[in-house]
C-alpha atoms as a PDB file:
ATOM      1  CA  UNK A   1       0.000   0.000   0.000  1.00  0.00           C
ATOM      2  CA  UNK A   2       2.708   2.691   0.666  1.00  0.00           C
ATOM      3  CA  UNK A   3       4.248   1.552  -2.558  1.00  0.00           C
ATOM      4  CA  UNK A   4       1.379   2.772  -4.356  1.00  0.00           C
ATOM      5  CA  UNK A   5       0.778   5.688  -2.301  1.00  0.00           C
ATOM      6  CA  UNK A   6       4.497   6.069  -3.109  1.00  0.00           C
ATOM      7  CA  UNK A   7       4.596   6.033  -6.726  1.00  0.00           C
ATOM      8  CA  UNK A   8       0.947   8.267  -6.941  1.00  0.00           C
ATOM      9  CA  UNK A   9       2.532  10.687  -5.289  1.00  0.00           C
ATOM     10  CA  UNK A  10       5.929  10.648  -7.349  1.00  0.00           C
ATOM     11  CA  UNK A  11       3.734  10.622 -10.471  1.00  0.00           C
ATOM     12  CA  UNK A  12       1.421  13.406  -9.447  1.00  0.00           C
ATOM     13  CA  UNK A  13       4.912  15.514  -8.453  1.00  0.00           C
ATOM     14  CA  UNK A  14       6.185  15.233 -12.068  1.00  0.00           C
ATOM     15  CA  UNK A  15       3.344  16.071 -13.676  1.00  0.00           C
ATOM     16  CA  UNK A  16       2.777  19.331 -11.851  1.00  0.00           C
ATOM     17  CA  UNK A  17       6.348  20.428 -12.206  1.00  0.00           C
ATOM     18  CA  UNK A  18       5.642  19.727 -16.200  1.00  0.00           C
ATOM     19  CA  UNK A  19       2.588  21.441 -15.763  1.00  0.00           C
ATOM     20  CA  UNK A  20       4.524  24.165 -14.460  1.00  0.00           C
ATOM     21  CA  UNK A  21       6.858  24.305 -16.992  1.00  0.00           C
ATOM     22  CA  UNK A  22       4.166  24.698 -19.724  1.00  0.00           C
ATOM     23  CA  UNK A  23       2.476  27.384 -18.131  1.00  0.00           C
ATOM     24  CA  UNK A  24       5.985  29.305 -17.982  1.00  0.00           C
ATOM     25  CA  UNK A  25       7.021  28.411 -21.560  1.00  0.00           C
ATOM     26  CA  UNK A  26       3.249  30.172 -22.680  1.00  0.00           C
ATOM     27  CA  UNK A  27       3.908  33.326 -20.620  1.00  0.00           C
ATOM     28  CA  UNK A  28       7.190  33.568 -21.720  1.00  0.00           C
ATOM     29  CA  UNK A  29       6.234  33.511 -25.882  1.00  0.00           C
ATOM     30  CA  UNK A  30       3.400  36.423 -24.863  1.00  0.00           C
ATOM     31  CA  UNK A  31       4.944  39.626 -25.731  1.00  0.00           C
ATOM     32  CA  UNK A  32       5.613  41.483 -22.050  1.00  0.00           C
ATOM     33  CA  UNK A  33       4.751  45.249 -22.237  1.00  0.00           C
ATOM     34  CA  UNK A  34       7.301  47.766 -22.348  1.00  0.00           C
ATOM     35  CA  UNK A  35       7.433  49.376 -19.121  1.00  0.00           C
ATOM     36  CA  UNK A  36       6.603  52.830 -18.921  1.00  0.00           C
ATOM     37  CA  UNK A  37       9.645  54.420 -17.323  1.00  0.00           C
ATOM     38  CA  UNK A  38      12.203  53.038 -20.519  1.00  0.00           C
ATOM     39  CA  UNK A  39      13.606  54.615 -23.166  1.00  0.00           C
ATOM     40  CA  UNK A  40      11.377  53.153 -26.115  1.00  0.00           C
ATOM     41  CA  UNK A  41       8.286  53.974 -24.484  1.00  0.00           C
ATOM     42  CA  UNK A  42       9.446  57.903 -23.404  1.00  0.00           C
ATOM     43  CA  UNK A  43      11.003  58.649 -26.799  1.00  0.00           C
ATOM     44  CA  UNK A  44       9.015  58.788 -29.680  1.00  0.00           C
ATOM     45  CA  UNK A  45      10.979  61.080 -32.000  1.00  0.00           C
ATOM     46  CA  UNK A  46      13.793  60.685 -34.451  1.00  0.00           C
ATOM     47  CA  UNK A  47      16.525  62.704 -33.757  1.00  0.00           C
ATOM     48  CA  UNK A  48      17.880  66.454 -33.659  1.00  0.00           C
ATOM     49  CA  UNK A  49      16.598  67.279 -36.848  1.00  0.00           C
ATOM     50  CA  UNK A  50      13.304  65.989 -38.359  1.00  0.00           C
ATOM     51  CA  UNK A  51      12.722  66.400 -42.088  1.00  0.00           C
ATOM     52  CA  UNK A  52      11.060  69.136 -43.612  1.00  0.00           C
ATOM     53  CA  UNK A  53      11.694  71.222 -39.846  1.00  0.00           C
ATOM     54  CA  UNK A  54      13.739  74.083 -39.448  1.00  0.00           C
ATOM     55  CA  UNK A  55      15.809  74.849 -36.752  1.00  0.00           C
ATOM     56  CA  UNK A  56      17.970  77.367 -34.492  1.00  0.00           C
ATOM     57  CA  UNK A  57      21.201  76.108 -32.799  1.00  0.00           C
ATOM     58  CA  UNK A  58      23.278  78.824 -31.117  1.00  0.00           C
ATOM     59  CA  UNK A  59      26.418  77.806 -29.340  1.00  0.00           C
ATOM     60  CA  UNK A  60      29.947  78.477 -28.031  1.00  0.00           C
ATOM     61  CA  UNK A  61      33.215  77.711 -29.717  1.00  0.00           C
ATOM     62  CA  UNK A  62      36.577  77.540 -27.292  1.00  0.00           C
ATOM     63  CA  UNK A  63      39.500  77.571 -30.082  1.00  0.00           C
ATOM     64  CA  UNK A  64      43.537  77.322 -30.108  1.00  0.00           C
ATOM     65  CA  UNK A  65      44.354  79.274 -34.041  1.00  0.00           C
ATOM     66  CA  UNK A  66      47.195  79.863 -35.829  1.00  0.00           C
ATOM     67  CA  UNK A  67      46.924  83.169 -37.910  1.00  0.00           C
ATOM     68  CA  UNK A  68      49.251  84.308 -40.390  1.00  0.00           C
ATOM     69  CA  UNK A  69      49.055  87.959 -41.984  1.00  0.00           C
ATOM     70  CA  UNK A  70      52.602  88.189 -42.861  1.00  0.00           C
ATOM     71  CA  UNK A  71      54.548  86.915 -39.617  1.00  0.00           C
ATOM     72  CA  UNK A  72      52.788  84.019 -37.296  1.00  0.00           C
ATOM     73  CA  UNK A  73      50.738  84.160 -34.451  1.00  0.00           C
ATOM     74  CA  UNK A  74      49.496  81.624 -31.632  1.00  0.00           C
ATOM     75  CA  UNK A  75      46.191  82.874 -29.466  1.00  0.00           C
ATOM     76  CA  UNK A  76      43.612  81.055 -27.855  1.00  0.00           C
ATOM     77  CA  UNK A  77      39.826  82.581 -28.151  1.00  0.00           C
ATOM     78  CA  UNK A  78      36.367  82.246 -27.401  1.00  0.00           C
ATOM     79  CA  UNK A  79      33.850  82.828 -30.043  1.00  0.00           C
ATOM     80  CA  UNK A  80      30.166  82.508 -30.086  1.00  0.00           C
ATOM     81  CA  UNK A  81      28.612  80.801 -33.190  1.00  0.00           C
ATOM     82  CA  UNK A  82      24.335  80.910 -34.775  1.00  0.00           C
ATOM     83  CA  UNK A  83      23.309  78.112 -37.212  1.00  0.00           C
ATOM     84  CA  UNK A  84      20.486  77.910 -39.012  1.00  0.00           C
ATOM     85  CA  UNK A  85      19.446  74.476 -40.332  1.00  0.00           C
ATOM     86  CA  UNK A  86      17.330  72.213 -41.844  1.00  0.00           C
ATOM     87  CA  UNK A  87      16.283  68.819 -41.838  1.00  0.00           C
ATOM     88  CA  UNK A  88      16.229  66.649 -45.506  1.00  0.00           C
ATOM     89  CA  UNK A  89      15.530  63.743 -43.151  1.00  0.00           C
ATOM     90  CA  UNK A  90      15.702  62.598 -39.865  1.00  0.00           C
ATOM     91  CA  UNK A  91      19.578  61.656 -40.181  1.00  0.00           C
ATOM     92  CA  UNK A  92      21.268  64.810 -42.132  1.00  0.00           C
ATOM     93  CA  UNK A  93      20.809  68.553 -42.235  1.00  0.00           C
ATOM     94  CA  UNK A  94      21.397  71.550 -44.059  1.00  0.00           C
ATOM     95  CA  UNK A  95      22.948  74.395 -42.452  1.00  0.00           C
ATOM     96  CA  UNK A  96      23.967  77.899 -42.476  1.00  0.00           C
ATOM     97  CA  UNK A  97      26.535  79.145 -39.636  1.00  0.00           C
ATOM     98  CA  UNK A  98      27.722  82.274 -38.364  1.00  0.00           C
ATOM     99  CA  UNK A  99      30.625  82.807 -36.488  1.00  0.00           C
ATOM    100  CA  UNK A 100      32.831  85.514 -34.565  1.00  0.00           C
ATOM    101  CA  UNK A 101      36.383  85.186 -33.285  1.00  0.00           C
ATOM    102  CA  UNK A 102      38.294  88.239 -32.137  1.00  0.00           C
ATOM    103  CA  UNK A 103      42.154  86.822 -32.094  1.00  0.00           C
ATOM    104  CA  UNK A 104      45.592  89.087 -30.215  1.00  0.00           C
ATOM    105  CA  UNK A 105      49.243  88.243 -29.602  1.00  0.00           C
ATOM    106  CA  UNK A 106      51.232  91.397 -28.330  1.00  0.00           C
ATOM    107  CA  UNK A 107      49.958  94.247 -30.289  1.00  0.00           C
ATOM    108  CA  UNK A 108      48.554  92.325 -33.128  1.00  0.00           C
ATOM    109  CA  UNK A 109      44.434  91.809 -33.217  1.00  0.00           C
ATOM    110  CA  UNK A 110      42.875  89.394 -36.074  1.00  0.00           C
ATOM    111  CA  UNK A 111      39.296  89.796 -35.803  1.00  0.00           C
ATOM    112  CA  UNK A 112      37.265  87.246 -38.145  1.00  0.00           C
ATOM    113  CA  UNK A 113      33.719  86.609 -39.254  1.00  0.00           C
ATOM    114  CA  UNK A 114      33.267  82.862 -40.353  1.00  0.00           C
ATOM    115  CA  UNK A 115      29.951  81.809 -42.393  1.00  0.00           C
ATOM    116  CA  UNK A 116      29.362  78.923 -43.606  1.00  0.00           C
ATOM    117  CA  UNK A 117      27.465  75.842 -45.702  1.00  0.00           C
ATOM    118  CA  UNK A 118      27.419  72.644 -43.645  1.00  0.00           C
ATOM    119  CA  UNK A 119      26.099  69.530 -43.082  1.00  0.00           C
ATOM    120  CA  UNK A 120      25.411  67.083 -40.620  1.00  0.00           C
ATOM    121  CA  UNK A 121      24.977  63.487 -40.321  1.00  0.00           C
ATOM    122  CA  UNK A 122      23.447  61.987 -37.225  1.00  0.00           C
ATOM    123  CA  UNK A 123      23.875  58.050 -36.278  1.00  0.00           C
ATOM    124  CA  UNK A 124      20.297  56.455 -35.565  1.00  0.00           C
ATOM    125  CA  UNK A 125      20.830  54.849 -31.912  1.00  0.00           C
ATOM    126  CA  UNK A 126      18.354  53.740 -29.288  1.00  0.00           C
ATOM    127  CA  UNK A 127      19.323  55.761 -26.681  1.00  0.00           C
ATOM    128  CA  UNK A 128      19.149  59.862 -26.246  1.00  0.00           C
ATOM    129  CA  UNK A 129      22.744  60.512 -26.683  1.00  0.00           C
ATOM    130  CA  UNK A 130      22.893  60.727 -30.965  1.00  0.00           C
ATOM    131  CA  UNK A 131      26.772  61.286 -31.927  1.00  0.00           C
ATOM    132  CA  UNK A 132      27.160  63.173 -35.298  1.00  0.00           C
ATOM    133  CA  UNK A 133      29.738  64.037 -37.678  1.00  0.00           C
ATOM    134  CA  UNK A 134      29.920  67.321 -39.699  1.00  0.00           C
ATOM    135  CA  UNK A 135      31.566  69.026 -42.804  1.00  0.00           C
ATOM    136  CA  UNK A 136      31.248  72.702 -43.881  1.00  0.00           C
ATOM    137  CA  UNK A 137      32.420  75.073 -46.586  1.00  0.00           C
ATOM    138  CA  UNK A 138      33.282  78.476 -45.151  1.00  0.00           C
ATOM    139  CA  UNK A 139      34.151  82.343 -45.959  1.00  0.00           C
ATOM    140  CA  UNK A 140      36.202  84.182 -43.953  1.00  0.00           C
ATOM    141  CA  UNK A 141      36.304  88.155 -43.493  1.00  0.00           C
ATOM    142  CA  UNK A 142      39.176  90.323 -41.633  1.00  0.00           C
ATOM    143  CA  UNK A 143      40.254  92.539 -40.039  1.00  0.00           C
ATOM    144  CA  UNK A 144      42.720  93.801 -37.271  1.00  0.00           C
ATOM    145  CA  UNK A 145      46.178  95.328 -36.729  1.00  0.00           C
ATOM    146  CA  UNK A 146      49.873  94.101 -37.990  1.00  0.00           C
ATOM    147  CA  UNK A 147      52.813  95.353 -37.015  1.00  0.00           C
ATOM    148  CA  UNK A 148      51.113  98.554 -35.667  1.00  0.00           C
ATOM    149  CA  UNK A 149      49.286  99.522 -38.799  1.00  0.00           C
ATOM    150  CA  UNK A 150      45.802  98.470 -40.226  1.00  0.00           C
ATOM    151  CA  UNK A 151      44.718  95.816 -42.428  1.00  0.00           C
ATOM    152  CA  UNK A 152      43.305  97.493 -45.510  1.00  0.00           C
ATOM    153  CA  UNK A 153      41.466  96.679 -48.656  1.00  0.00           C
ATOM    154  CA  UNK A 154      41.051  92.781 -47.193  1.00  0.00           C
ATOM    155  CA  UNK A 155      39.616  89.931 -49.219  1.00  0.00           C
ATOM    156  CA  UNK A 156      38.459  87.108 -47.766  1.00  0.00           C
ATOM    157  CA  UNK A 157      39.876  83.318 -47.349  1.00  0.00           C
ATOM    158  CA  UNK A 158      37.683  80.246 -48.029  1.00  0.00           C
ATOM    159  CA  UNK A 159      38.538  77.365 -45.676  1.00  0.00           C
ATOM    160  CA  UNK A 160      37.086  73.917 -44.503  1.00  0.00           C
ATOM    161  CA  UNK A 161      35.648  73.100 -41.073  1.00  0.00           C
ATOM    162  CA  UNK A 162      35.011  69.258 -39.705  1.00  0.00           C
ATOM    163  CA  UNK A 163      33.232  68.720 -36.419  1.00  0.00           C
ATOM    164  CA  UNK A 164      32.199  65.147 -34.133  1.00  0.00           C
ATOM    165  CA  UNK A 165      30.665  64.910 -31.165  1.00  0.00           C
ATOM    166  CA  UNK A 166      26.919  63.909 -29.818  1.00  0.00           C
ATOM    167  CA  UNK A 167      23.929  65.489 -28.526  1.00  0.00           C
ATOM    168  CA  UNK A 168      21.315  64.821 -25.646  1.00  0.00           C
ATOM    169  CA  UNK A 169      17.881  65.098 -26.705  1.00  0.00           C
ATOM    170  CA  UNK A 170      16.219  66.478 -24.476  1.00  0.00           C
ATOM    171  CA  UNK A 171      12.503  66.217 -26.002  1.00  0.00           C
ATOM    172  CA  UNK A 172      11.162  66.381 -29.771  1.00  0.00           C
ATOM    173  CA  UNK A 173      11.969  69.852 -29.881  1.00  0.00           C
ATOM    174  CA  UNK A 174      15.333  70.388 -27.629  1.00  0.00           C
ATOM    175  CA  UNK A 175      18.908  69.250 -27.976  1.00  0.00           C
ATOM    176  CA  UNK A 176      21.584  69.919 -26.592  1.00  0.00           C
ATOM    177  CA  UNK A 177      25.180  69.306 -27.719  1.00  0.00           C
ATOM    178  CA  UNK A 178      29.010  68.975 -26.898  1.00  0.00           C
ATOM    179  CA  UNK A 179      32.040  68.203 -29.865  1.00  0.00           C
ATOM    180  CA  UNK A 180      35.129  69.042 -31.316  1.00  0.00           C
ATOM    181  CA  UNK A 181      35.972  71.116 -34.427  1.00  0.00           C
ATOM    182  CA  UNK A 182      38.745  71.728 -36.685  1.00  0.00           C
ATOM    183  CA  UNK A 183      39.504  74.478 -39.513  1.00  0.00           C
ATOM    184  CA  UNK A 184      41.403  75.311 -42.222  1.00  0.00           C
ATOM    185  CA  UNK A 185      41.779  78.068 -44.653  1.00  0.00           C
ATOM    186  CA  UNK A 186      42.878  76.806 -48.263  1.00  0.00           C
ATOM    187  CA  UNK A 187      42.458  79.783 -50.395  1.00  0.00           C
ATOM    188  CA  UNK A 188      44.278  82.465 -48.554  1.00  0.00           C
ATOM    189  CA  UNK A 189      42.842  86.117 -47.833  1.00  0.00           C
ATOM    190  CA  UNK A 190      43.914  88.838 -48.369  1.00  0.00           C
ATOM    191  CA  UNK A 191      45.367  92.534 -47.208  1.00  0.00           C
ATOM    192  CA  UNK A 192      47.156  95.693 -47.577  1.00  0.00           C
ATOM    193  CA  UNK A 193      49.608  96.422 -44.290  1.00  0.00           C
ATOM    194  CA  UNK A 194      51.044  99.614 -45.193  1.00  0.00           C
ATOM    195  CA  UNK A 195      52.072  99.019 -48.898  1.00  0.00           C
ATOM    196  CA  UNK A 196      52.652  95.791 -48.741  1.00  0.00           C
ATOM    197  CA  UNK A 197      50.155  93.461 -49.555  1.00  0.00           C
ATOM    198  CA  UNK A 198      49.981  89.918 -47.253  1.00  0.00           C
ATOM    199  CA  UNK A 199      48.549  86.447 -47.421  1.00  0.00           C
ATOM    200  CA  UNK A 200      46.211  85.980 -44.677  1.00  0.00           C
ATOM    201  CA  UNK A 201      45.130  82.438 -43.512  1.00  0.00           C
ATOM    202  CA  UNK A 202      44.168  80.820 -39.982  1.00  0.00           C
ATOM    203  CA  UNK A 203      44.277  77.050 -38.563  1.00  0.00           C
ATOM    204  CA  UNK A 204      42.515  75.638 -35.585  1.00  0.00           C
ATOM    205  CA  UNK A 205      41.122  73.311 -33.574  1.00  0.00           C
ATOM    206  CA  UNK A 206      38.203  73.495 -30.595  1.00  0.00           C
ATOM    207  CA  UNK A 207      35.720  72.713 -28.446  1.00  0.00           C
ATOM    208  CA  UNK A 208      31.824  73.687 -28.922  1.00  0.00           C
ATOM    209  CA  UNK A 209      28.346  73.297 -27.209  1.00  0.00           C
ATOM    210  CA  UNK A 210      25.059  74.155 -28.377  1.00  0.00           C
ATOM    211  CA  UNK A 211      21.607  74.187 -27.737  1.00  0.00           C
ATOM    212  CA  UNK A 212      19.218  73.058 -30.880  1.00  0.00           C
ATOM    213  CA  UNK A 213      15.490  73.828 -31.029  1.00  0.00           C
ATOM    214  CA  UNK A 214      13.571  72.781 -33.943  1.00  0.00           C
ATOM    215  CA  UNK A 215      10.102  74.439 -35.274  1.00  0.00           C
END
């Protein structure tokens, strides 16, 4: 008799632990719902830019240039920048940029207006922090003091700029941002310093933030 007790109760053991395992095997095929408080549920929006949207991005350059208007110069500078973009999709832009850096060693000033046609390219991740890579064609103006005397009659330089870095969305509409840039001037300016007339060019290499808001 307890052998049969015995082996009921072995048999009714296994079949509730397969039992078991069925029921788990079921739940676990149902698709679970995404909870609330992640990511893919908050975030519902592309990116920085979205296409057909324009948008405003001012920022903040910190920059270590080389300027040449006849003799060298080293100077470090900080320059704020406005860019105008917008989105052809929700992975590049088209953008216009506006920059000013004021530049001094000794008793010689370089003051410079950069503006620019850019683009960006932003990497499609899952999370809020986007990084993106950047190219621009730019126009340089000048002007300042050499040696003591004026720059006069100046024509401007035409250069290249390349940026990285990524941004934090903040919401559909805000971004902010944090990268590096470089420059380079490859058709040199241009100026009078007394009567002698000078190349003028400029490399350099810095920091920016910005803050994007789309409309």
């Amino acid at each position: 008799m307890l052998k049969h007790q015995s082996l009921g109760g072995v048999v009714f053991l296994v079949s509730a632990v397969f039992v078991s395992a069925a029921e788990m095997g079921r739940e676990s095929a149902v698709p679970q719902p995404v909870s609330s408080s992640s990511i893919e549920v908050r975030r519902n929006y592309a990116g920085p830019v979205t296409e057909g949207r324009l948008g405003l991005e001012p920022g903040f350059d910190w920059n270590l240039t080389h300027w040449n208007v006849g003799d060298g110069h080293n100077d470090q500078g900080m320059a704020p920048d406005l860019a105008v973009f917008f989105g052809i999709n929700d992975i590049f832009d088209i953008r216009l940029t506006g920059r000013y850096l004021s530049l001094k060693e000794n008793e010689d000033k370089l003051d410079i207006w950069r503006f620019g046609l850019g683009s960006r390219a932003w990497i499609p991740v899952t999370k809020d922090f986007l990084p993106y890579a950047g190219l621009a064609l730019n126009y340089y103006t000048f002007s300042g003091i050499e040696g003591g005397r004026s720059l006069d009659n100046t024509r401007g330089a035409i250069g290249l700029s390349v940026e990285a870095g990524a941004a934090y969305l903040i919401n559909e509409w805000v971004s902010i941002r944090a990268g590096i840039q470089g420059e380079v001037v490859v058709i040199n300016g241009k100026a009078d310093v007394g009567t002698e007339g000078e190349d003028v060019s400029l490399q350099g290499i810095g920091l920016n933030v910005g803050l994007a808001m789309n409309f």
